[in-house]
Protein backbone atom coordinates (compact mmCIF):
# COMPACT_ATOMS: atom_id res chain seq x y z
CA UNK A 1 69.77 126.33 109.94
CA UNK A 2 70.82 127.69 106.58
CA UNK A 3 74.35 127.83 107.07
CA UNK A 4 74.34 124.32 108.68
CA UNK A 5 73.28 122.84 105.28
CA UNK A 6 75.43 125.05 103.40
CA UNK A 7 78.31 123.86 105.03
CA UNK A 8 77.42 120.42 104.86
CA UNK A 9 76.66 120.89 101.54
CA UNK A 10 80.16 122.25 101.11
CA UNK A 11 81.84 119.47 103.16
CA UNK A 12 80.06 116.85 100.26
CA UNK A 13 80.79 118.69 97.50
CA UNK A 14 84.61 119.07 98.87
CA UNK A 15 85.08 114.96 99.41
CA UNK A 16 82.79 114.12 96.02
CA UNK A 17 85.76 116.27 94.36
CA UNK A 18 88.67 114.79 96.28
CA UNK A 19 86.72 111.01 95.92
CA UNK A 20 86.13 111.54 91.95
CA UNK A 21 90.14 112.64 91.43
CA UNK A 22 91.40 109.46 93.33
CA UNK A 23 88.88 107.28 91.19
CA UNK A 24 90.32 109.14 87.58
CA UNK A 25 93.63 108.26 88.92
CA UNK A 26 92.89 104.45 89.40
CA UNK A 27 91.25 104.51 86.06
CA UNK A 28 93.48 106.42 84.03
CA UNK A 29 96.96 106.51 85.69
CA UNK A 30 99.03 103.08 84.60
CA UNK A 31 102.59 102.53 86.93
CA UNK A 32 105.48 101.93 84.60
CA UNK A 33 107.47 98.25 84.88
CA UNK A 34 110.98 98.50 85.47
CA UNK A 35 113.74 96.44 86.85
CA UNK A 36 115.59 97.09 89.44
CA UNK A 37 119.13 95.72 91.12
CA UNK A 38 119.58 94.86 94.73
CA UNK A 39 123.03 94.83 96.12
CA UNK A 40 123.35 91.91 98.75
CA UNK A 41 126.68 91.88 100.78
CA UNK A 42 128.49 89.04 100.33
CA UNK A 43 128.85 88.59 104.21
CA UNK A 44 124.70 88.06 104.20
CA UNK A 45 124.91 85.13 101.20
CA UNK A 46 127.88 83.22 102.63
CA UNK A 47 128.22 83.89 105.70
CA UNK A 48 131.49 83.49 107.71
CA UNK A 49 131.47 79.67 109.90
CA UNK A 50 133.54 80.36 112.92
């Protein structure tokens, strides 16, 4: 029964890790603003009346 806990305490103490990084990351970790350019064909804007 040792072992059992011991690798469930492993299994916690692995997803508390992974859990903690992903919550410094929404605290700390800003995305940077930027504009960007979209190329539309002309054939989508005005398209052709046959």
């Amino acid at each position: 029964m040792p072992t059992l806990f011991r690798f469930l305490f492993f299994c916690a103490t692995i997803a508390a890790m992974i859990y903690g990084t992903m919550y410094a990351l929404v605290l700390f970790v800003e995305p940077k603003e930027r504009q960007i350019t979209v190329r539309i064909p002309s054939e989508r804007v005005n398209p052709t009346q046959e």
